[in-house]
N, C-alpha and C. Protein backbone atom coordinates (compact mmCIF):
# COMPACT_ATOMS: atom_id res chain seq x y z
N UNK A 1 -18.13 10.07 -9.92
CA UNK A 1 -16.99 10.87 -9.49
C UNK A 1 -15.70 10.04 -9.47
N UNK A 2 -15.96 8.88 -8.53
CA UNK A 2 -14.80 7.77 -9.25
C UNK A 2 -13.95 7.80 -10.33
N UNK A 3 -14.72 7.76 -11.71
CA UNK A 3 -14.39 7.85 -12.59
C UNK A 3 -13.33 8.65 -13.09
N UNK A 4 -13.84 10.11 -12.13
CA UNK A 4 -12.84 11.00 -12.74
C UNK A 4 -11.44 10.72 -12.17
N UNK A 5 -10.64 9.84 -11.55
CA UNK A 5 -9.66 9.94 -10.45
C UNK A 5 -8.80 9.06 -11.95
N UNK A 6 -7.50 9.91 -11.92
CA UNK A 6 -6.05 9.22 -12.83
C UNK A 6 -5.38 9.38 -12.28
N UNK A 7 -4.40 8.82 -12.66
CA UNK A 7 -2.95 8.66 -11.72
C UNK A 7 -1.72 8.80 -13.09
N UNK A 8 -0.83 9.90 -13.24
CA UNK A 8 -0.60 10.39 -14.24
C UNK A 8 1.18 10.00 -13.41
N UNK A 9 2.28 10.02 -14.83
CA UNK A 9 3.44 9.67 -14.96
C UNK A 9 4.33 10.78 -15.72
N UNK A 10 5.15 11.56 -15.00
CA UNK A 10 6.21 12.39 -16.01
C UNK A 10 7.30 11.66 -15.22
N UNK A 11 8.32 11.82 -16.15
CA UNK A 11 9.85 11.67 -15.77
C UNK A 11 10.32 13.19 -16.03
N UNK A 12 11.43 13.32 -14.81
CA UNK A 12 11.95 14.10 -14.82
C UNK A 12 13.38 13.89 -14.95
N UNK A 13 14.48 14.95 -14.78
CA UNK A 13 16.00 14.74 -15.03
C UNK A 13 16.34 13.21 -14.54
N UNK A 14 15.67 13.04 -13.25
CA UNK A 14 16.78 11.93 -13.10
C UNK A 14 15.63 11.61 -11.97
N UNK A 15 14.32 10.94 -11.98
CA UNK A 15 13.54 10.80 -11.01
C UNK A 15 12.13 10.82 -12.06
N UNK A 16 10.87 10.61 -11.05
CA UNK A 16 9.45 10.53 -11.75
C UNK A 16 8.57 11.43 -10.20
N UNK A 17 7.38 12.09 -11.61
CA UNK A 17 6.64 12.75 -10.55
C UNK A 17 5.27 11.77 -10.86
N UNK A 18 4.39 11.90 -10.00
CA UNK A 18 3.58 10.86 -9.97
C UNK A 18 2.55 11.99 -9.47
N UNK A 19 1.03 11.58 -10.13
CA UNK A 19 0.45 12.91 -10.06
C UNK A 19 -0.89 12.12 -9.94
N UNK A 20 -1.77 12.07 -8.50
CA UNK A 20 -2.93 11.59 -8.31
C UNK A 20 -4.00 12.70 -8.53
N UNK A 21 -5.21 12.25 -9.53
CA UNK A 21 -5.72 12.91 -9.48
C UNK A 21 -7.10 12.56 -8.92
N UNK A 22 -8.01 13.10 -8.24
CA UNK A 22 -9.58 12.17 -7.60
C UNK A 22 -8.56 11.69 -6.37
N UNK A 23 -9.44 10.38 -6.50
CA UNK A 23 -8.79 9.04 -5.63
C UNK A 23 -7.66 8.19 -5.91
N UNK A 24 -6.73 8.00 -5.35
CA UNK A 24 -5.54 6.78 -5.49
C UNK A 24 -6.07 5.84 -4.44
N UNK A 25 -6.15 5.00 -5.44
CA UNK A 25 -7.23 3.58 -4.68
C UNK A 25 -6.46 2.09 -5.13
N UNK A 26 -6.66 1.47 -4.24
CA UNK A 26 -6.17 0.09 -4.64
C UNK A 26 -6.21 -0.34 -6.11
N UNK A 27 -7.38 -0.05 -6.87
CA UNK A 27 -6.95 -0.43 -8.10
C UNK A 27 -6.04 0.32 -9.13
N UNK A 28 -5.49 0.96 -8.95
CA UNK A 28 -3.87 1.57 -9.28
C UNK A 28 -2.84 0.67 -8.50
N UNK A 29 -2.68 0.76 -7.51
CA UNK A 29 -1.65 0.00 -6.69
C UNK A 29 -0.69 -1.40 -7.87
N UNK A 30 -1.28 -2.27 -8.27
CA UNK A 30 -0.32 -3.07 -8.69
C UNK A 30 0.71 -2.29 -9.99
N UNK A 31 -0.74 -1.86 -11.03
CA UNK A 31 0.56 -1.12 -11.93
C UNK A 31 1.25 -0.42 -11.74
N UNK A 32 1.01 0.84 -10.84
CA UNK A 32 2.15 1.68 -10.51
C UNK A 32 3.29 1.11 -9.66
N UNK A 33 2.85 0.15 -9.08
CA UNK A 33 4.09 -0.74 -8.47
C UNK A 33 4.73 -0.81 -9.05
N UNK A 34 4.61 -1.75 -9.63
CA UNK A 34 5.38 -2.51 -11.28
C UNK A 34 5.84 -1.58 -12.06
N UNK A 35 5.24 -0.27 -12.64
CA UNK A 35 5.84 0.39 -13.44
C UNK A 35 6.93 1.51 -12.46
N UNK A 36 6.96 1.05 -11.69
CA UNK A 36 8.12 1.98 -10.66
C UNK A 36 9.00 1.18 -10.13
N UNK A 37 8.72 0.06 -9.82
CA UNK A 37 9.81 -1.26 -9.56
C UNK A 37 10.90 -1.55 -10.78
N UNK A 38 10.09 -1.07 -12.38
CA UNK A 38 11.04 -1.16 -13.10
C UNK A 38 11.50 -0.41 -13.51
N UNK A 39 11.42 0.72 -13.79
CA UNK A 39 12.25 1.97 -13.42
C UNK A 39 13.25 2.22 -12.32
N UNK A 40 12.94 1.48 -10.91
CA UNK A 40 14.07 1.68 -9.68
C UNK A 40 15.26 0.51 -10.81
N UNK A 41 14.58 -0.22 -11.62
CA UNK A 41 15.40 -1.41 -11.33
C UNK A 41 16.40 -1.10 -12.78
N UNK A 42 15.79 -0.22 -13.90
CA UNK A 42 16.47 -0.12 -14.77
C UNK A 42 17.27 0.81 -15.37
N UNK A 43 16.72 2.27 -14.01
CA UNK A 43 17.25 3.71 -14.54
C UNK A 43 18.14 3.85 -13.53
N UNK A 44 18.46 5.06 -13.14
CA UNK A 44 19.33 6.00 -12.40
C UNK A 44 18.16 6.62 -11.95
N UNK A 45 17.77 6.44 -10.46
CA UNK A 45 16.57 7.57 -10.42
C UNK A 45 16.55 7.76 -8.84
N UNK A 46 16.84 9.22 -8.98
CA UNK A 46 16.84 9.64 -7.80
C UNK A 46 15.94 10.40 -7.00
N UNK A 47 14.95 10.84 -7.20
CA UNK A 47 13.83 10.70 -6.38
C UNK A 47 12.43 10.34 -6.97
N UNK A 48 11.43 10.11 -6.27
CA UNK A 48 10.03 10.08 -6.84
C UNK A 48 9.36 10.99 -6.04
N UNK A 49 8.74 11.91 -6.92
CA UNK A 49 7.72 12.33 -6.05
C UNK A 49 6.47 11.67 -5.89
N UNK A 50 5.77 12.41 -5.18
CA UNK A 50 3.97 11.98 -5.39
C UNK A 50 3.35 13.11 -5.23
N UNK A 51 2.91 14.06 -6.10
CA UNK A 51 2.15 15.15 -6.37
C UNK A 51 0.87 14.98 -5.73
N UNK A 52 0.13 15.37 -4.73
CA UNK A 52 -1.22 15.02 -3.75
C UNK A 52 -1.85 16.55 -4.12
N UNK A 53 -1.79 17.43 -4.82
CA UNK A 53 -1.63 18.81 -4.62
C UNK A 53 -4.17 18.59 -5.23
N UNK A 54 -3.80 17.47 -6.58
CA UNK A 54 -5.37 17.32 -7.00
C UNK A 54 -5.75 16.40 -6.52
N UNK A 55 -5.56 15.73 -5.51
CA UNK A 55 -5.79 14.47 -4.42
C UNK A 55 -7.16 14.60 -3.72
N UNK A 56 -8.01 13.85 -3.60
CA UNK A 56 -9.28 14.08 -2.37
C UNK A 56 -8.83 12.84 -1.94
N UNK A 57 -8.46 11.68 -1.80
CA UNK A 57 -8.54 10.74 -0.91
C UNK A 57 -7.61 9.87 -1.27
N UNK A 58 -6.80 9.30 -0.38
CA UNK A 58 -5.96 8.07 -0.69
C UNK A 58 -6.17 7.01 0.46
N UNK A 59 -6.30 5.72 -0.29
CA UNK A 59 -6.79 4.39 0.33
C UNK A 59 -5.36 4.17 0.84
N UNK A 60 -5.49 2.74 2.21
CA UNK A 60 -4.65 2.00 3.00
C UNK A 60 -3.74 1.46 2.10
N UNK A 61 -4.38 1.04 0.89
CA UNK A 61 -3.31 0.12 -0.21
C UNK A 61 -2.46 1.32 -0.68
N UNK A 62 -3.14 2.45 -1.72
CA UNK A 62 -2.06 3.28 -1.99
C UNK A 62 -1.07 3.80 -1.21
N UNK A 63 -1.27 4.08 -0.03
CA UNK A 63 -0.57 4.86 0.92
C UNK A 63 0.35 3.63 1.28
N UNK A 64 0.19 2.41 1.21
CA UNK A 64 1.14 1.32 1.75
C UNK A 64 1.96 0.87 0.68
N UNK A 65 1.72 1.39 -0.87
CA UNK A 65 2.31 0.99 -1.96
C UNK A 65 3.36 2.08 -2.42
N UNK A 66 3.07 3.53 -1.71
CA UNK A 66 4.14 4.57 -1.66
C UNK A 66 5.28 3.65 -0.65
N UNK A 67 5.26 3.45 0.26
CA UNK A 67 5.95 3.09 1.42
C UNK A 67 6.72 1.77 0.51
N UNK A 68 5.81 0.96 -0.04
CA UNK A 68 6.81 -0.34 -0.54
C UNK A 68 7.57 0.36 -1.86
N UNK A 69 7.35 1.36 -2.52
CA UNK A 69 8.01 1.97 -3.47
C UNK A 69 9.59 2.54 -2.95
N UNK A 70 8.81 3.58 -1.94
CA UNK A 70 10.17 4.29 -1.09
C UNK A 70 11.22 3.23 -0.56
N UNK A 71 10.88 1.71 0.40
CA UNK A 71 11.66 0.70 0.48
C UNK A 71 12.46 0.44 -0.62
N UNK A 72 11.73 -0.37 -1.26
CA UNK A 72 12.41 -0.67 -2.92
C UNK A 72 13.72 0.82 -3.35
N UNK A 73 13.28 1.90 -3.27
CA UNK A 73 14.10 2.49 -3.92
C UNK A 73 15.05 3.22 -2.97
N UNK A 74 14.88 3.05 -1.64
CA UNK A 74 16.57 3.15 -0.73
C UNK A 74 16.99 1.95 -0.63
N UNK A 75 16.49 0.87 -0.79
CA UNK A 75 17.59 -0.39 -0.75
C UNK A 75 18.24 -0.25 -1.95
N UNK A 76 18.15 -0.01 -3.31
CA UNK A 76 18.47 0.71 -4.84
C UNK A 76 19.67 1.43 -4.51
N UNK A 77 19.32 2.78 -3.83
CA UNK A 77 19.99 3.77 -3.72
C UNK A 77 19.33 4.80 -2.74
N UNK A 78 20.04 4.88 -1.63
CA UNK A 78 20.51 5.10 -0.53
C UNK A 78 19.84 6.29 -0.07
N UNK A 79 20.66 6.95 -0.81
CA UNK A 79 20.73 8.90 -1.17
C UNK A 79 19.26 9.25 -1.88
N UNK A 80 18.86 8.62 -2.67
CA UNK A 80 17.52 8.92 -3.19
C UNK A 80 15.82 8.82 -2.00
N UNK A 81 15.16 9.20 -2.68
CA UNK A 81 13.94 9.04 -1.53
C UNK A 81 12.43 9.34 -2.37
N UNK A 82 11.52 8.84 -1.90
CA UNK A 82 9.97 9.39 -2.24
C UNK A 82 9.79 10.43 -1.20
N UNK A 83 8.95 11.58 -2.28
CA UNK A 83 8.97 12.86 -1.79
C UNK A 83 7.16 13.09 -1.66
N UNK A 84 6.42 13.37 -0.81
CA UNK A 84 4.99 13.86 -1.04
C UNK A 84 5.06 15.36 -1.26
N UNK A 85 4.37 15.97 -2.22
CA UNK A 85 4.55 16.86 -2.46
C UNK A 85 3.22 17.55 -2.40
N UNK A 86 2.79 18.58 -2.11
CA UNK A 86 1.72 19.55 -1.82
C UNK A 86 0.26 18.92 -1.67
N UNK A 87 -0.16 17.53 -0.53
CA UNK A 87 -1.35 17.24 -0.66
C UNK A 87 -2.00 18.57 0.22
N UNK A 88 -3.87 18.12 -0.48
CA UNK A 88 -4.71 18.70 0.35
C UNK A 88 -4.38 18.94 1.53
N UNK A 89 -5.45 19.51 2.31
CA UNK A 89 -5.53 18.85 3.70
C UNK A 89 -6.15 17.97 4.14
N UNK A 90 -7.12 17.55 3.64
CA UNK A 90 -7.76 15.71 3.45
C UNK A 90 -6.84 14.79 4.00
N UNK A 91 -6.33 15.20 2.50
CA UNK A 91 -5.26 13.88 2.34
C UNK A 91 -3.94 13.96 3.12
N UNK A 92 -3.46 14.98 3.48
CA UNK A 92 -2.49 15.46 4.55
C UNK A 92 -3.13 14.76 6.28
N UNK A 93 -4.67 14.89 6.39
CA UNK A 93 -4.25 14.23 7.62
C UNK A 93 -4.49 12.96 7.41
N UNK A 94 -4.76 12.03 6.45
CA UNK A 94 -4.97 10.86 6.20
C UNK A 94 -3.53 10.46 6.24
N UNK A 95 -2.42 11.00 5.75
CA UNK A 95 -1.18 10.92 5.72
C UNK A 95 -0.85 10.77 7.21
N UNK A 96 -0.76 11.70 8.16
CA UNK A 96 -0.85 11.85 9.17
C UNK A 96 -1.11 10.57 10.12
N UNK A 97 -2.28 10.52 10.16
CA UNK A 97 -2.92 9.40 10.76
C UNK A 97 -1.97 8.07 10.44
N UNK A 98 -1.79 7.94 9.81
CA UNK A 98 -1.02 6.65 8.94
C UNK A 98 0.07 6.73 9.78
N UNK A 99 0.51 7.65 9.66
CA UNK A 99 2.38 7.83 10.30
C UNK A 99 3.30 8.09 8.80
N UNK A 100 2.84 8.30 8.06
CA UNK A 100 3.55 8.36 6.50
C UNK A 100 4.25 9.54 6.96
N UNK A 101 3.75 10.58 7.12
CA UNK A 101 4.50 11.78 7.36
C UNK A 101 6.26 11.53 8.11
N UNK A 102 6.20 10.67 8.99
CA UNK A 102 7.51 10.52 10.21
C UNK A 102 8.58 9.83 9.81
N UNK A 103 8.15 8.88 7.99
CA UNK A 103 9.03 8.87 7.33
C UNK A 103 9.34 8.66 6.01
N UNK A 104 8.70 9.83 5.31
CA UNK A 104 8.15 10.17 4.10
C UNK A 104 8.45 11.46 4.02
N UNK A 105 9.57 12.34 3.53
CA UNK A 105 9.55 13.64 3.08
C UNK A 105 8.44 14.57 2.38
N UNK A 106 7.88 15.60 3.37
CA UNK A 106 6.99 16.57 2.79
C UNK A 106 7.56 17.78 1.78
N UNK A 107 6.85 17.97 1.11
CA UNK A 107 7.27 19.40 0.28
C UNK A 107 5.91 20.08 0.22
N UNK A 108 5.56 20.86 0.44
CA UNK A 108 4.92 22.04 0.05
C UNK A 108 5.13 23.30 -0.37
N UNK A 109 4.20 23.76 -0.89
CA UNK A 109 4.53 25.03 -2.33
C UNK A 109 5.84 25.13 -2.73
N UNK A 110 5.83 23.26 -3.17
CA UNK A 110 6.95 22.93 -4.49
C UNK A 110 6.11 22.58 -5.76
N UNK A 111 6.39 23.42 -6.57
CA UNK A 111 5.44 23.81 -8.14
C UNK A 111 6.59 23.25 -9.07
N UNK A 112 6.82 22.04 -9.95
CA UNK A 112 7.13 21.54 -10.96
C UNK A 112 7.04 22.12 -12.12
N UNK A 113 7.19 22.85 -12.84
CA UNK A 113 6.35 23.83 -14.50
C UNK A 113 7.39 22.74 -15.18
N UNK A 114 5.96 23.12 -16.25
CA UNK A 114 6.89 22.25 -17.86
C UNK A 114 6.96 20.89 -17.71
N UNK A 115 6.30 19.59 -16.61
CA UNK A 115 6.62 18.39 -16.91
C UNK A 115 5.51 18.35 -17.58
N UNK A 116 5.88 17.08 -18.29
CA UNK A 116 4.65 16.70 -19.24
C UNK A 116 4.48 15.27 -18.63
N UNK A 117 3.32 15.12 -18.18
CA UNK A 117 2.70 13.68 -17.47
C UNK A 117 2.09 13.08 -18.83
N UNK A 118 2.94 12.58 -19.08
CA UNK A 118 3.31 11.52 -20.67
C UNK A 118 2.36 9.88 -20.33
N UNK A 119 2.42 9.47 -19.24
CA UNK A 119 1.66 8.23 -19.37
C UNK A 119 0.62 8.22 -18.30
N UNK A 120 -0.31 7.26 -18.35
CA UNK A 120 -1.18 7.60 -16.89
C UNK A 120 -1.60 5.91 -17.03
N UNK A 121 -1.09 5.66 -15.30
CA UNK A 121 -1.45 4.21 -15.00
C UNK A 121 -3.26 3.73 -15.01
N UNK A 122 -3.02 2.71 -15.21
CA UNK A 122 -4.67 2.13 -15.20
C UNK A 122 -5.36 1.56 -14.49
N UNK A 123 -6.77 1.62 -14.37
CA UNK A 123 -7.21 0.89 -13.38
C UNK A 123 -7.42 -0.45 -13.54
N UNK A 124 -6.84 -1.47 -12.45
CA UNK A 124 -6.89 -2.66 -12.47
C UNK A 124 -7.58 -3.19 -11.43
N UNK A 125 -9.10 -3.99 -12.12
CA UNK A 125 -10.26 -4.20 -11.36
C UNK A 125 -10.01 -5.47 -10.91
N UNK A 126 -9.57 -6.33 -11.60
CA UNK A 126 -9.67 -8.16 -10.86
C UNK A 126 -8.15 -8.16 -10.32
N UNK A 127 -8.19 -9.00 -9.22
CA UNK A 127 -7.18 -9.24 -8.62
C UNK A 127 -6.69 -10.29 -8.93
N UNK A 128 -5.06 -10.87 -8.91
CA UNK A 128 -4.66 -12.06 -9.35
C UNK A 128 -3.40 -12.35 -7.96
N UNK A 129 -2.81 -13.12 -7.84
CA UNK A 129 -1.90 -13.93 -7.01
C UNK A 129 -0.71 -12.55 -6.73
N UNK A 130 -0.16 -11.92 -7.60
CA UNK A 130 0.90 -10.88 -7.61
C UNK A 130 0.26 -9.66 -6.83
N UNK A 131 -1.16 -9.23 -7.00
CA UNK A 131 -1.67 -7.83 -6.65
C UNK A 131 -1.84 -8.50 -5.09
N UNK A 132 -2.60 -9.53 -5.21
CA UNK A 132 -3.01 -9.86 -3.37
C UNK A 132 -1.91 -9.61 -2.54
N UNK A 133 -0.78 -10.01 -3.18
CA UNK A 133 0.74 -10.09 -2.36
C UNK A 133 1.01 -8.68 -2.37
N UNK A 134 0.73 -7.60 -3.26
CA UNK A 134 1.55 -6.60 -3.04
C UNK A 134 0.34 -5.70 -1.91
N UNK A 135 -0.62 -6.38 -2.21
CA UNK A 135 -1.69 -5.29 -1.11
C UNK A 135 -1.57 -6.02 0.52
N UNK A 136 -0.97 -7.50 0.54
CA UNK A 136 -0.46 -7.56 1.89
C UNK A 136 0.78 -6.74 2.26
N UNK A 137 1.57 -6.93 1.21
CA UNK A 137 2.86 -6.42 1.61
C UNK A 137 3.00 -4.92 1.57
N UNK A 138 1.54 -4.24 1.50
CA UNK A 138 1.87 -2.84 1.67
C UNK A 138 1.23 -2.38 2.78
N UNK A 139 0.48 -3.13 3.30
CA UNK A 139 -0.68 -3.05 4.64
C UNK A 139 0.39 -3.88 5.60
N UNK A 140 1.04 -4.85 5.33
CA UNK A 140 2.26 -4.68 6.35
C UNK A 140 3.49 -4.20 6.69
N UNK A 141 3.71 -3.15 5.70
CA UNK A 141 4.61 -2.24 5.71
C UNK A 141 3.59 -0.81 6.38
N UNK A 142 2.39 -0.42 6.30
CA UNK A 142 1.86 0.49 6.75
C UNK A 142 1.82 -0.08 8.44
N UNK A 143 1.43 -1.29 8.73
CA UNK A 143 1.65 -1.70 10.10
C UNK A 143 2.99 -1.83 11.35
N UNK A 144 4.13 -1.51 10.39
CA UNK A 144 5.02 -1.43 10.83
C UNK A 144 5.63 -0.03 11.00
N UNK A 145 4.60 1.01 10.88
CA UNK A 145 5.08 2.36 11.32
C UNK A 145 4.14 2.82 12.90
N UNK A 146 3.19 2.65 13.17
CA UNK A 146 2.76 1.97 14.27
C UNK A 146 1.44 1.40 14.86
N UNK A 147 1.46 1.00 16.19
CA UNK A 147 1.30 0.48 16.88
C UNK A 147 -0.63 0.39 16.49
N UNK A 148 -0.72 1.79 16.44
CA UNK A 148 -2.40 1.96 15.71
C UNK A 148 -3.13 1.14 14.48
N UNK A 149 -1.71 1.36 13.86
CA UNK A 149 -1.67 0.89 12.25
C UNK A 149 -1.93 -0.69 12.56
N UNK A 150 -1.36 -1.24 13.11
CA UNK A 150 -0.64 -2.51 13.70
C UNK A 150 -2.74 -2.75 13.95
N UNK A 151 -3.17 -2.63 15.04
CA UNK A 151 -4.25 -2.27 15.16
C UNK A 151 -5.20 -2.23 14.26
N UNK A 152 -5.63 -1.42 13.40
CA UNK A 152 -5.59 -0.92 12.29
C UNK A 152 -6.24 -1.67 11.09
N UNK A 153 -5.23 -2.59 11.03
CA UNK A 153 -4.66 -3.25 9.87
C UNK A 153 -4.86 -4.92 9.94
N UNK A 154 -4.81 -5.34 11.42
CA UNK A 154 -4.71 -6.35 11.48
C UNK A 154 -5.95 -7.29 11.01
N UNK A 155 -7.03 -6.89 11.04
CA UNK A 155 -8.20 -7.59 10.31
C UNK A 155 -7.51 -7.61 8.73
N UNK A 156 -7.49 -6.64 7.84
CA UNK A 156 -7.18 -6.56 6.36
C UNK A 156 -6.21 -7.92 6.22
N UNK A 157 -4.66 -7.78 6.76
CA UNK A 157 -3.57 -8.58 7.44
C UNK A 157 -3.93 -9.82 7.00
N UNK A 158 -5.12 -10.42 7.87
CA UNK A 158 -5.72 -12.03 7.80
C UNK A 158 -6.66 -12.27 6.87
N UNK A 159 -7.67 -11.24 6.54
CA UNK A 159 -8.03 -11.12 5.38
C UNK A 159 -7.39 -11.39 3.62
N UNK A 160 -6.29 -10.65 3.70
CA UNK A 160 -5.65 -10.85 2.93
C UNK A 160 -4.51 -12.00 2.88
N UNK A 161 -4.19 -12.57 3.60
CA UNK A 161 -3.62 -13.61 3.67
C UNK A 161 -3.95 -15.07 3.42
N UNK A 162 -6.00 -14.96 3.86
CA UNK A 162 -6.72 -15.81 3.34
C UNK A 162 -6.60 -15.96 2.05
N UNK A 163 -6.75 -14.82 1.12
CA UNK A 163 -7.76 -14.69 0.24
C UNK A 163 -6.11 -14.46 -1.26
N UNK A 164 -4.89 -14.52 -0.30
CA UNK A 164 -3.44 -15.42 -0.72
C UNK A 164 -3.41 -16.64 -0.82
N UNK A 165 -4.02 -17.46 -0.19
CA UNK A 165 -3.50 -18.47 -0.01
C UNK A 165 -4.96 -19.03 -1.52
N UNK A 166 -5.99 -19.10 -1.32
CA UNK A 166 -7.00 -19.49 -2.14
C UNK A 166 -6.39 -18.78 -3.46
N UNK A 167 -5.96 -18.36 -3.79
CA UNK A 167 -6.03 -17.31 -4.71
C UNK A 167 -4.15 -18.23 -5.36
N UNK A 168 -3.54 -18.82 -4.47
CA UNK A 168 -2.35 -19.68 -5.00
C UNK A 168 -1.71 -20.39 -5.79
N UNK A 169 -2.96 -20.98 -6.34
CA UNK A 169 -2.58 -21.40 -7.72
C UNK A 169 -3.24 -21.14 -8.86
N UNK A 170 -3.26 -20.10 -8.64
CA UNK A 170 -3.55 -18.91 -10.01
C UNK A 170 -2.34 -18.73 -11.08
C-alpha cells in the first residue's frame, strides 16, 4: 500500500499546488524541500497549496517540512502563504494535534479544475548530511508551535542531532 502514496507538482498562475497522494512520509521531505526552496527562491510565487483532499496519513517530518516551506516563503514574501487544502479527516486531526491548523490556512471545498500535476517528487530512501538537517529543522519548527510538540518531539530532537553529527562528514 506504501507503494501506492505520490506526491504530485502543478504550478499554477503565480503559486504551486502540491498534491499528496497515500502517505507523505519523510522520504519525500528533502526533495520537495528543495524543489520548493527553489522555486520560493527563483519565481514570483504567491501561494502554495497542499492538496490533503487523497491523503491517509502524514508523518512528523512532512508536516514539519510544510511549516519550514511556509517559513521560507513569508520571509520571501510576506503577503504570500501555504494553504492546506481539503484534507481527510485522518489527516485533519493529525493536523490538529500538531497545532498546524493555528498557523497554517485551511481551505475546504476548494476544487482546483484543469491543473495538470506535471511532475511528481520522489522517494528518497538513504539519508545524507542535508536531509538529517532538514528533518531536525522541521521537528524543531513543529516543536515550536507547542508545548506537547516540544514534548513530543524531544526524543526525535536528540536523536536526530546524534545521528547529525556522525553523519558530518559526509
Amino acid at each position: 500500500m506504501s507503494d501506492a502514496s505520490r506526491v504530485l507538482v502543478g504550478k499554477l498562475e503565480n503559486g504551486y499546488i502540491i498534491k499528496v497522494v497515500g502517505k507523505g512520509t519523510m522520504d519525500y521531505c528533502s526533495d520537495l524541500f528543495m524543489y520548493l526552496s527553489e522555486k520560493i527562491e527563483t519565481e514570483s510565487v504567491d501561494d502554495i497549496y497542499f492538496d490533503l483532499s487523497s491523503s491517509t496519513y502524514l508523518d512528523s517530518s512532512f508536516i514539519g517540512v510544510i511549516i519550514s516551506v511556509q517559513k521560507k516563503l513569508k520571509k520571501k514574501y510576506k503577503e504570500s502563504d501555504v494553504i492546506i487544502l481539503n484534507p481527510s479527516d485522518k489527516v485533519k486531526d493529525i493536523l490538529e494535534n500538531m497545532g498546524l491548523l493555528e498557523v497554517i490556512p485551511l481551505q475546504e471545498e476548494n476544487k482546483f479544475k484543469n491543473i495538470n500535476l506535471t511532475e511528481e517528487i520522489q522517494k528518497k530512501l538513504e539519508k545524507n548530511y542535508e536531509s538529517i538537517k532538514l528533518l531536525l529543522e522541521s521537528h524543531q519548527n513543529l516543536m515550536e508551535l507547542s508545548s506537547e510538540n516540544r514534548k513530543r518531539f524531544a526524543l526525535v530532537e536528540e536523536l536526530l542531532k546524534k545521528e547529525l553529527e556522525r553523519n558530518k562528514n559526509d
